[in-house]
C-alpha atoms as a PDB file:
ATOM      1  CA  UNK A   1     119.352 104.295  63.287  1.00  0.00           C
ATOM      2  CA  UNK A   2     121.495 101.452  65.030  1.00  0.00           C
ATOM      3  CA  UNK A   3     119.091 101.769  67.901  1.00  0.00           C
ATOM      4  CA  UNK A   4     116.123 101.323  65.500  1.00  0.00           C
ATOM      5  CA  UNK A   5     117.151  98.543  63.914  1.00  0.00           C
ATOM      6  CA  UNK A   6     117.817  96.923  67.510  1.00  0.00           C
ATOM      7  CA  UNK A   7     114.333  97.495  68.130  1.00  0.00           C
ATOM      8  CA  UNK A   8     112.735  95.765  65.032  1.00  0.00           C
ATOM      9  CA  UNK A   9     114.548  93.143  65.491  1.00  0.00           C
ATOM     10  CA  UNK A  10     113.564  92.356  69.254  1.00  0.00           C
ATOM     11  CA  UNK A  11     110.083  93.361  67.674  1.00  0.00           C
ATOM     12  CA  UNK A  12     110.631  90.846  64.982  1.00  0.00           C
ATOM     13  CA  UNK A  13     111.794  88.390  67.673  1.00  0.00           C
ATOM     14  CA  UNK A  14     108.233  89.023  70.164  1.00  0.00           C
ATOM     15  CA  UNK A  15     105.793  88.584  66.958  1.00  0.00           C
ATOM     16  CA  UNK A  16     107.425  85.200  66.112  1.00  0.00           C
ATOM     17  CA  UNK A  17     107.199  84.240  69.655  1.00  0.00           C
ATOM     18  CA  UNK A  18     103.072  84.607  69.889  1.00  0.00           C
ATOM     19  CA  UNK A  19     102.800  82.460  67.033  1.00  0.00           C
ATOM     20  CA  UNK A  20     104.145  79.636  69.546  1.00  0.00           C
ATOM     21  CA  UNK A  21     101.597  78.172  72.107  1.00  0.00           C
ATOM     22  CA  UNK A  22     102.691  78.523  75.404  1.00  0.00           C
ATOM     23  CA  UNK A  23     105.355  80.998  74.753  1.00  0.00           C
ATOM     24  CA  UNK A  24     104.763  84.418  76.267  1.00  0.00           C
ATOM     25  CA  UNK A  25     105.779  88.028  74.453  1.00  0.00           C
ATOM     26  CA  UNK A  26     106.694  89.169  78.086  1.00  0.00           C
ATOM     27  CA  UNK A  27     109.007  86.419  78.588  1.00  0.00           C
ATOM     28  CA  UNK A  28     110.853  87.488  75.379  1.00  0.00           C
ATOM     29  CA  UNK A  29     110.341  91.137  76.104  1.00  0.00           C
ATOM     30  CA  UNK A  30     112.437  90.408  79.033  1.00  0.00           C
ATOM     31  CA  UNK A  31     115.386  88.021  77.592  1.00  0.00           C
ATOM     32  CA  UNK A  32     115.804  90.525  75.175  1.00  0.00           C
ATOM     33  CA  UNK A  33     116.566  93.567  77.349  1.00  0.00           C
ATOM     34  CA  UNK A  34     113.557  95.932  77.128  1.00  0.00           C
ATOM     35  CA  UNK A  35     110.891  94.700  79.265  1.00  0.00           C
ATOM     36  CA  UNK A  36     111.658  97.562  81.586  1.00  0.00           C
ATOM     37  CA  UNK A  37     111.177 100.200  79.306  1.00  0.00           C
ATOM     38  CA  UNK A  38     107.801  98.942  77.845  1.00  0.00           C
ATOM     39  CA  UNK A  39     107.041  98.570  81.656  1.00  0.00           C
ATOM     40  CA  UNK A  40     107.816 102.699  81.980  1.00  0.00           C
ATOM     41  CA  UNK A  41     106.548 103.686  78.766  1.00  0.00           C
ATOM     42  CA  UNK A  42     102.791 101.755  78.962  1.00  0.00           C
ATOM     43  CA  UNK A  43     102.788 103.185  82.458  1.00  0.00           C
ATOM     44  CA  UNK A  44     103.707 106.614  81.409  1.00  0.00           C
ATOM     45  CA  UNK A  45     102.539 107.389  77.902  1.00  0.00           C
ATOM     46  CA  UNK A  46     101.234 110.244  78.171  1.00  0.00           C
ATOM     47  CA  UNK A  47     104.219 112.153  79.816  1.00  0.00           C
ATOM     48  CA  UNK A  48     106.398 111.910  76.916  1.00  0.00           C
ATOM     49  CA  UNK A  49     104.194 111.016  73.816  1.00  0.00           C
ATOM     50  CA  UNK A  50     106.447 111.688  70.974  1.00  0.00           C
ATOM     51  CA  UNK A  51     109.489 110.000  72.639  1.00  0.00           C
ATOM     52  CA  UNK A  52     107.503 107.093  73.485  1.00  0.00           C
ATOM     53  CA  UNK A  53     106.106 106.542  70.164  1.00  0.00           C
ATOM     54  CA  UNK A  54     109.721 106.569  68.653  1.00  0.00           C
ATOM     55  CA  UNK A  55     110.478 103.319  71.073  1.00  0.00           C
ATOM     56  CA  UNK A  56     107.285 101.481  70.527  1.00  0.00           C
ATOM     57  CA  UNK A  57     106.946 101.873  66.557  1.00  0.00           C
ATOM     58  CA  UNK A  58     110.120  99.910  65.334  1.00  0.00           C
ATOM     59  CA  UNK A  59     108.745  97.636  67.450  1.00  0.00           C
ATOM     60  CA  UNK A  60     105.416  97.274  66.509  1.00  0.00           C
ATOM     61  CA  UNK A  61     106.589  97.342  62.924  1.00  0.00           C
ATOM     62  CA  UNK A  62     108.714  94.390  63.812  1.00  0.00           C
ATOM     63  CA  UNK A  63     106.026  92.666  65.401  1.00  0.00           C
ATOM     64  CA  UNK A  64     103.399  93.249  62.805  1.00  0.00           C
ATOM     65  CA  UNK A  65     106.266  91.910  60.122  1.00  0.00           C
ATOM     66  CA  UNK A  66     107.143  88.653  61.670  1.00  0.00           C
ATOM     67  CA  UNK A  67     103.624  88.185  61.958  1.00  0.00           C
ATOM     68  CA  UNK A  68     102.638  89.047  58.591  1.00  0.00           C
ATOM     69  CA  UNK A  69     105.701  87.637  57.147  1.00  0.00           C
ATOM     70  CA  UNK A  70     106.120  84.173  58.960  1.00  0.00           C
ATOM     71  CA  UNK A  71     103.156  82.822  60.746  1.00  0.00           C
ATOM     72  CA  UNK A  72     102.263  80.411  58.050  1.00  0.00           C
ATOM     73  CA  UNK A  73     106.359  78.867  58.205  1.00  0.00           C
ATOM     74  CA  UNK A  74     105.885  78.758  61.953  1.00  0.00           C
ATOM     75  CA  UNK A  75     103.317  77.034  61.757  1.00  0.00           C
ATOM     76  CA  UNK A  76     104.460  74.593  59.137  1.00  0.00           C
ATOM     77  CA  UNK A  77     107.859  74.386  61.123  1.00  0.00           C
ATOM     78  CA  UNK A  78     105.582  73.571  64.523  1.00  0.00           C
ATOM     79  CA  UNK A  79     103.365  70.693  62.281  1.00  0.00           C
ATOM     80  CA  UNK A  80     107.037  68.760  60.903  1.00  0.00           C
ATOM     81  CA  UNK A  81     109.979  69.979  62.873  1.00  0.00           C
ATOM     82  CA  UNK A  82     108.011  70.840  66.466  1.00  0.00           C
ATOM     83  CA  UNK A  83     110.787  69.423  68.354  1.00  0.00           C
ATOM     84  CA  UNK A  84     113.383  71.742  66.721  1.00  0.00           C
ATOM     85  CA  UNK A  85     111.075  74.796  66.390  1.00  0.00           C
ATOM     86  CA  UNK A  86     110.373  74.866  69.877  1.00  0.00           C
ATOM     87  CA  UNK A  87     113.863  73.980  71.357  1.00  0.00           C
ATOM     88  CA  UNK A  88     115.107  77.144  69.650  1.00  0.00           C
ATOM     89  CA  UNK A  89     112.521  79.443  71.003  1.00  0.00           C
ATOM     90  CA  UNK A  90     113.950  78.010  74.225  1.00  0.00           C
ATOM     91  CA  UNK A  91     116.941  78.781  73.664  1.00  0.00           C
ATOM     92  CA  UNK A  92     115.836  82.406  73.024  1.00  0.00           C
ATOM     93  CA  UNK A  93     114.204  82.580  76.762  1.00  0.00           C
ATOM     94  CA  UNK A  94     117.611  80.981  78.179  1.00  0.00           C
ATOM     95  CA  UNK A  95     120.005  83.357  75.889  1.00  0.00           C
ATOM     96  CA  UNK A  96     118.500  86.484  78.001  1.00  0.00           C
ATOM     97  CA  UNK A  97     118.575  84.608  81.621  1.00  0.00           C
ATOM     98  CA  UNK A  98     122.450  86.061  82.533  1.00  0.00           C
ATOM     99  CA  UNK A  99     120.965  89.637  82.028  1.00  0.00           C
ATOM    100  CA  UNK A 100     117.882  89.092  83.808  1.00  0.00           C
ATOM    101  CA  UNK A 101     120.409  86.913  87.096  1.00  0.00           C
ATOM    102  CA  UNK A 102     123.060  90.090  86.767  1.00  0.00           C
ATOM    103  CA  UNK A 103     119.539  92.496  87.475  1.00  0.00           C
ATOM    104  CA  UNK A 104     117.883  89.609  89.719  1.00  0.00           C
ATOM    105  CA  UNK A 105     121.608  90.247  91.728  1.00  0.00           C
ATOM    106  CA  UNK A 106     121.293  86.614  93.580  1.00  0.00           C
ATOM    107  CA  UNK A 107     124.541  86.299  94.579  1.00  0.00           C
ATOM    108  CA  UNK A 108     122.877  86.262  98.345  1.00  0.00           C
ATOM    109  CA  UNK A 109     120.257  84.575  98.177  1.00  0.00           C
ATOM    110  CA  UNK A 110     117.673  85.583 100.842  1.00  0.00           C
ATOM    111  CA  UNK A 111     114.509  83.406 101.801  1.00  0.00           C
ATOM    112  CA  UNK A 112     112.051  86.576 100.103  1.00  0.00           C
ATOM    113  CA  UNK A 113     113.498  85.553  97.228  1.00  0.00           C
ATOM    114  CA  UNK A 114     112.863  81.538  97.238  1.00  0.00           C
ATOM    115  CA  UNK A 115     109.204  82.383  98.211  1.00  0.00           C
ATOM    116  CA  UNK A 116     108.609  84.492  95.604  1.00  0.00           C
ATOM    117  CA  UNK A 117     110.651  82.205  93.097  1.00  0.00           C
ATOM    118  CA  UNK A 118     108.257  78.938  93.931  1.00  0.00           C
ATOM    119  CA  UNK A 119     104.942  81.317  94.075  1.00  0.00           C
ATOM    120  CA  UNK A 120     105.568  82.324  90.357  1.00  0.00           C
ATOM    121  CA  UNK A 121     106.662  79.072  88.928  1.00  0.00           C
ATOM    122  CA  UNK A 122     103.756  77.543  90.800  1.00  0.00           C
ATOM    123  CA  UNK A 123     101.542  79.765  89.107  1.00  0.00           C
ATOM    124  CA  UNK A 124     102.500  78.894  85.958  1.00  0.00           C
ATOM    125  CA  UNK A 125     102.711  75.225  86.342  1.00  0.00           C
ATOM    126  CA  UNK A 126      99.213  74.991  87.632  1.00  0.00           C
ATOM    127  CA  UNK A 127      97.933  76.280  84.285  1.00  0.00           C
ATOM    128  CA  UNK A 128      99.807  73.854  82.200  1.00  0.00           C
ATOM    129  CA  UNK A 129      97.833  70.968  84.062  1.00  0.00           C
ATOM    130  CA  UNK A 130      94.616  73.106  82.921  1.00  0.00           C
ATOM    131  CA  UNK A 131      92.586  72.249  79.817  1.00  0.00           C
ATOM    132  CA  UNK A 132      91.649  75.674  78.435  1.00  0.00           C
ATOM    133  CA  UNK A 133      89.052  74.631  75.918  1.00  0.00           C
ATOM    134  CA  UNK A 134      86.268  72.851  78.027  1.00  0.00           C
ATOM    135  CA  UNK A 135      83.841  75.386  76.858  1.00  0.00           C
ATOM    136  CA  UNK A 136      83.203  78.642  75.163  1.00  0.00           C
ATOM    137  CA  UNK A 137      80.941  81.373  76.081  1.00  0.00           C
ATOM    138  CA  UNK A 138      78.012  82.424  73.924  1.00  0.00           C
ATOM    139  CA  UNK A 139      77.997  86.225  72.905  1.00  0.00           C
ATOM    140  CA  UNK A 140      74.962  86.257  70.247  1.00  0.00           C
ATOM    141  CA  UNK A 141      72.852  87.449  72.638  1.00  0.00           C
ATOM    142  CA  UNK A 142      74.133  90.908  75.022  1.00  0.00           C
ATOM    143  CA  UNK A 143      72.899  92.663  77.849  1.00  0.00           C
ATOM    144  CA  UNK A 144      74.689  94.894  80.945  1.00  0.00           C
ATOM    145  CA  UNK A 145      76.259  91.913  82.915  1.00  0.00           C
ATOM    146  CA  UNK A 146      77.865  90.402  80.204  1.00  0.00           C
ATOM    147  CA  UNK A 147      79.404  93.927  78.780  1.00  0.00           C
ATOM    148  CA  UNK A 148      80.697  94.414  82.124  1.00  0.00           C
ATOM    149  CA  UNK A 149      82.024  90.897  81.821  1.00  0.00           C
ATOM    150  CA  UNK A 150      83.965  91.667  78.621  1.00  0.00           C
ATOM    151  CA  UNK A 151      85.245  94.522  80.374  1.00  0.00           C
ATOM    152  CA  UNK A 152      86.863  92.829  82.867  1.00  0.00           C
ATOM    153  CA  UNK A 153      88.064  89.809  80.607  1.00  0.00           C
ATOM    154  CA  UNK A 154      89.773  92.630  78.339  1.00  0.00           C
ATOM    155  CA  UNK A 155      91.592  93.829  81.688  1.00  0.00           C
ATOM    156  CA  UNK A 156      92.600  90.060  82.821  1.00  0.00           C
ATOM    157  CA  UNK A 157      93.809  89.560  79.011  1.00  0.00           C
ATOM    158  CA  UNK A 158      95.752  92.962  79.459  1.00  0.00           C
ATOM    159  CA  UNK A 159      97.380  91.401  82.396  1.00  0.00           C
ATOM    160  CA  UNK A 160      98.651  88.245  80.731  1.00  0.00           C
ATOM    161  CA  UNK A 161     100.083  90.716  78.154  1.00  0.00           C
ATOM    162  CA  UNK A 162     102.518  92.197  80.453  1.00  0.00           C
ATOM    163  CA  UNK A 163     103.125  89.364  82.891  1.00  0.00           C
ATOM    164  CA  UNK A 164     106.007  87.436  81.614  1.00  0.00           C
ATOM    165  CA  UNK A 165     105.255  83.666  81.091  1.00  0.00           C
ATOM    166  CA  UNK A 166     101.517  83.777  81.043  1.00  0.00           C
ATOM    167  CA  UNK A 167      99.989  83.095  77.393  1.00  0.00           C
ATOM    168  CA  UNK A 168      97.390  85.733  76.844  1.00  0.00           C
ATOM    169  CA  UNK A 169      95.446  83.524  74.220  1.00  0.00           C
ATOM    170  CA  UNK A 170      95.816  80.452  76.788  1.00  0.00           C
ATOM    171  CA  UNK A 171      93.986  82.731  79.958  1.00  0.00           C
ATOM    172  CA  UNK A 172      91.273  83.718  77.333  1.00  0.00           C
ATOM    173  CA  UNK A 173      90.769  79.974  76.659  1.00  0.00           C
ATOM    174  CA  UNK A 174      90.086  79.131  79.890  1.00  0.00           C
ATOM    175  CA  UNK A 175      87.571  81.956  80.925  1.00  0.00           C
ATOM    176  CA  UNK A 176      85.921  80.666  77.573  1.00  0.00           C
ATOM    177  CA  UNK A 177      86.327  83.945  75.900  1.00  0.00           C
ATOM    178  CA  UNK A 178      89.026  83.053  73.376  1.00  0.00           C
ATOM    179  CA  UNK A 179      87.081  81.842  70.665  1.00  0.00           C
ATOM    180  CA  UNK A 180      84.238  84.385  70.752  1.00  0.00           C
ATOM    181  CA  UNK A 181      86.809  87.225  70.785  1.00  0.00           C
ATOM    182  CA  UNK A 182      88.584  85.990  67.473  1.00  0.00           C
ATOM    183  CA  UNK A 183      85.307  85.352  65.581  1.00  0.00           C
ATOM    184  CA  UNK A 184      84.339  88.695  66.519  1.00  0.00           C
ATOM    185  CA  UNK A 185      87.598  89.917  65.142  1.00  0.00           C
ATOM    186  CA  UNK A 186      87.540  88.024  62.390  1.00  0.00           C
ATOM    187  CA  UNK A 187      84.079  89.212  61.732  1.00  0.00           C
ATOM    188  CA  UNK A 188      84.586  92.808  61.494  1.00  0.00           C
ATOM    189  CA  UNK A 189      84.695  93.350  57.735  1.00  0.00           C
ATOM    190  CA  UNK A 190      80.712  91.895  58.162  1.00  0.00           C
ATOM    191  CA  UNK A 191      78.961  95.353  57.902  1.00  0.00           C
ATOM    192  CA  UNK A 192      75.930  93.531  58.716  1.00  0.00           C
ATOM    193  CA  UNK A 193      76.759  92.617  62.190  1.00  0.00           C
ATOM    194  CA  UNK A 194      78.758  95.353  63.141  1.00  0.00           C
ATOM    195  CA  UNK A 195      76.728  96.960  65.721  1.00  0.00           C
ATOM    196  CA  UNK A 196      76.708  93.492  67.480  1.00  0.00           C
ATOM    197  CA  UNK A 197      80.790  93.425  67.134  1.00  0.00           C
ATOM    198  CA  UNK A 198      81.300  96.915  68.402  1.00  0.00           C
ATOM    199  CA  UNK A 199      79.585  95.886  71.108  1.00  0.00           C
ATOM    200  CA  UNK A 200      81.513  93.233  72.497  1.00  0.00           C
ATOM    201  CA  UNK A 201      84.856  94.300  71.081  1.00  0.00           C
ATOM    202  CA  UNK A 202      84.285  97.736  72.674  1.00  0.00           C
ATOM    203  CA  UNK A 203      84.412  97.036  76.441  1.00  0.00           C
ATOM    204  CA  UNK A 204      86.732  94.522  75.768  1.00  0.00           C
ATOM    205  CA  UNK A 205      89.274  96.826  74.135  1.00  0.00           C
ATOM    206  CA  UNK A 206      88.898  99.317  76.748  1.00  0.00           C
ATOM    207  CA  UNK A 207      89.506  96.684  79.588  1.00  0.00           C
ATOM    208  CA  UNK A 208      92.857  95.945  77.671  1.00  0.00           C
ATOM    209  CA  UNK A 209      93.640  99.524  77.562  1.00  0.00           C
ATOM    210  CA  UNK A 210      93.047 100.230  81.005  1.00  0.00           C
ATOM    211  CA  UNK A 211      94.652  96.692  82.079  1.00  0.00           C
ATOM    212  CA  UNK A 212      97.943  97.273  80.535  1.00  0.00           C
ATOM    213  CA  UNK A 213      98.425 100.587  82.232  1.00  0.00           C
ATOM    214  CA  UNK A 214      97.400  99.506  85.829  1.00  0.00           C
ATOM    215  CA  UNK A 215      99.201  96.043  85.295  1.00  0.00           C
ATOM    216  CA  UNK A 216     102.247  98.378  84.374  1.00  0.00           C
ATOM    217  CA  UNK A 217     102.128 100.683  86.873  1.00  0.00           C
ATOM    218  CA  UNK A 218     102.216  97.622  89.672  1.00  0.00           C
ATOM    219  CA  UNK A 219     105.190  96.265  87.597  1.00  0.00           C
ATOM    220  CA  UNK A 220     106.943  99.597  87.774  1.00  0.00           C
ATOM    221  CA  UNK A 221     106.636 100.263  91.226  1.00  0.00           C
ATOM    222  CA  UNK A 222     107.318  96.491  92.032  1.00  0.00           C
ATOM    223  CA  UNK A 223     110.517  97.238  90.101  1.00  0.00           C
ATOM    224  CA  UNK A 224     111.526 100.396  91.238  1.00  0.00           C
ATOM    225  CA  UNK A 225     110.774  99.625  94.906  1.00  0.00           C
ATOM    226  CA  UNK A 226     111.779  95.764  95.227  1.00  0.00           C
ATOM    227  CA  UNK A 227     113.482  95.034  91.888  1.00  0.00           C
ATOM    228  CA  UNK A 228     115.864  92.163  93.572  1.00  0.00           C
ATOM    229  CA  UNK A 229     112.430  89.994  94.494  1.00  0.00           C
ATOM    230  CA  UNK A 230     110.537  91.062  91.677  1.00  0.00           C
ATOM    231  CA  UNK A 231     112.843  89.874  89.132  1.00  0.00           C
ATOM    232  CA  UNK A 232     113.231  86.785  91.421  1.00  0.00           C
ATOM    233  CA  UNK A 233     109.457  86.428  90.624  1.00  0.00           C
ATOM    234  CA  UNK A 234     110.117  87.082  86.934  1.00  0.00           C
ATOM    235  CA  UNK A 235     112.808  84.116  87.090  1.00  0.00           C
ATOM    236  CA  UNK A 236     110.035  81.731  88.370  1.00  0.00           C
ATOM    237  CA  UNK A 237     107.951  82.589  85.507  1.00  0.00           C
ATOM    238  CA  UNK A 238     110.530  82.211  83.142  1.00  0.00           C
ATOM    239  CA  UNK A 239     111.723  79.093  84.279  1.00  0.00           C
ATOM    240  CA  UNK A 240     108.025  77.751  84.849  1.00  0.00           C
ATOM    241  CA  UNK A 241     107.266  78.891  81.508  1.00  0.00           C
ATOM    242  CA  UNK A 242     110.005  76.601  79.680  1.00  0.00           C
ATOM    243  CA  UNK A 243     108.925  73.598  81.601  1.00  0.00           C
ATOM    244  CA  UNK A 244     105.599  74.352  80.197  1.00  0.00           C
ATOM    245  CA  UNK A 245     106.658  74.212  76.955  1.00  0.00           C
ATOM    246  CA  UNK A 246     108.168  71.222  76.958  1.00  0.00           C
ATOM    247  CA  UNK A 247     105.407  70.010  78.575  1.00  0.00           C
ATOM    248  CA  UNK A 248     103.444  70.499  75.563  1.00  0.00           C
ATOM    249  CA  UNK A 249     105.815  68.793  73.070  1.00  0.00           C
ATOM    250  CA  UNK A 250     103.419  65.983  71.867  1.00  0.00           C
ATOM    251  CA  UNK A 251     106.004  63.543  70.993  1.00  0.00           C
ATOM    252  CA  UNK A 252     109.886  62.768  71.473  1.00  0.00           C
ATOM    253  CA  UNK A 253     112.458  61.461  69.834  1.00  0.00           C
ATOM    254  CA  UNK A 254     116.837  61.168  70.017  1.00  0.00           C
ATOM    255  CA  UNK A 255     117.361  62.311  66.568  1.00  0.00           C
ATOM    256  CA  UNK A 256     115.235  65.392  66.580  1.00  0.00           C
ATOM    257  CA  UNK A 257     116.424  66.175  70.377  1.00  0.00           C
ATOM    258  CA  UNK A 258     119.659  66.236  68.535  1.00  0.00           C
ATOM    259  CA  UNK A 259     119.402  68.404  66.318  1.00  0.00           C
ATOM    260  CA  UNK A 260     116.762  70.478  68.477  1.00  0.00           C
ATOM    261  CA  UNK A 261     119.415  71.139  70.707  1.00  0.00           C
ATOM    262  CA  UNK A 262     121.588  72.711  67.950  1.00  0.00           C
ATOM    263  CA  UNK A 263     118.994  74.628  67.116  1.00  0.00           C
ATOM    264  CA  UNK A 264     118.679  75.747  71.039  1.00  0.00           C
ATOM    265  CA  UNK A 265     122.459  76.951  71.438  1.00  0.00           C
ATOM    266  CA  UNK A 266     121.741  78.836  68.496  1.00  0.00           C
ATOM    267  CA  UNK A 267     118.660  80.625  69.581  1.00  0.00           C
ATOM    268  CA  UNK A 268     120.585  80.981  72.790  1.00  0.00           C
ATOM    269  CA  UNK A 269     123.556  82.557  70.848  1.00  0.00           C
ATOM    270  CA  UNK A 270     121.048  85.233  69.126  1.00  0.00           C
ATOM    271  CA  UNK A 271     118.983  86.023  72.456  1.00  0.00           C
ATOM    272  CA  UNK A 272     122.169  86.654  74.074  1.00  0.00           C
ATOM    273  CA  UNK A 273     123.968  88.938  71.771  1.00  0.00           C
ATOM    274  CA  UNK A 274     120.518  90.784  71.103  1.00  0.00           C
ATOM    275  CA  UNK A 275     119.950  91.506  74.646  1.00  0.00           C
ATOM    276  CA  UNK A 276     122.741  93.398  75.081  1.00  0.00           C
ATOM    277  CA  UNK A 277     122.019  95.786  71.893  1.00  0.00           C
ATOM    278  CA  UNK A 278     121.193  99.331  72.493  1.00  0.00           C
END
């Protein structure tokens, strides 16, 4: 039960977190201490169905709550108080950063793990500078290319999913996909057009599928067989990721810095205590 409860909560924790723009459900995944297992369990569903489904639902349930239950006070908190909404969701990715450096093991730091380090915070940098919304793709109109296309946008998306410090909806928004997708989704309750829906959501939803495991299976092995540089390249995501953030902040100022900063030791306490529940 304790463990279940442990598990909403971080669930609870990742919803919030893709509410935020710019803040990746990976990252928290990570800072809260079960990355690796949603790593093994995507990659290995099928081995152990019934055990896997016990992890993933409080999870989900937590996810699909925080969602449900706070988008629209996220929202309002990100439109008057951006400063101090965002500062705290910092201070969730730094609260998990001594359990991810105790795994990372740096305390001999080897030139395999610099490279790595800059490669991954590189990566994420370079789509900060990146304006995402430059142009949108038209899907009215459907033939073989542009299924396959969808196909292979659904795996890409998948990828951004499990890769810590990407933004899933950010990668869709450049590829010009982003907007098309949601319509589509938003659509669905139009009977009228639902052939036309099923046929773009399909492939895409498949490409996800299929994305997630392969993307998972890389992780896994990346982990199992080089987890001291991997988790170096995790670190440069993370790291990237929060400089991307504040990147974003449209406007400063020393009173709500202030307080923001309160509000980032306390997300920092929470991350930290949570990471360490079992």
């Amino acid at each position: 039960m304790k463990k279940n409860i442990s598990l909403f909560i971080k669930g609870f924790i990742m919803g919030i977190a893709n509410i935020i723009p710019g803040v990746s459900g990976g990252t928290l995944a990570i800072t809260l201490g079960i990355y690796e297992d949603l790593i093994g369990i995507l990659s290995n569903f099928l081995k152990n169905i019934k055990k896997n489904i016990k992890f993933l639902l409080p999870i989900g349930i937590g996810m699909i709550a925080s969602i449900l239950s706070l988008s629209k006070v996220i929202n309002y908190c990100l439109e008057h108080f951006e400063i101090q909404t965002i500062l705290f969701f910092i201070g969730l990715i730094l609260g998990g950063l001594p359990l991810i450096l105790k795994k990372a093991k740096l305390k001999k730091i080897k030139l395999s793990n610099i490279i790595v380090f800059l490669i991954t915070f590189s990566v994420i940098m370079s789509f900060t500078f990146i304006k995402g919304d430059s142009f949108t793709v038209n899907l009215q109109s459907l033939n073989i290319i542009k299924e396959v296309i969808l196909f292979l946008v659904g795996m890409v998306a998948a990828a951004t999913m499990v890769i810590p410090g990407i933004s899933g909806s950010f990668v869709l928004m450049l590829l010009g996909y982003y907007k098309p997708i949601i319509d589509t989704i938003s659509n669905l309750t139009n009977y009228k057009e639902i052939f036309h829906n099923s046929l773009i959501l399909f492939p895409f939803g498949i490409g996800v599928i299929i994305g997630i495991v392969l993307v998972a299976k890389l992780i896994e092995f990346l982990l199992n067989k080089y987890e001291h540089i991997t988790y170096s390249g995790i670190l440069g995501f993370i790291i990237a990721s929060i400089f991307s953030i504040l990147l974003n902040i449209s406007a400063f100022n020393m009173f709500s810095c202030g307080i923001g900063l309160i509000f980032m030791a306390i997300g920092f306490i929470i991350a930290y205590k949570i990471s360490y529940l079992k």
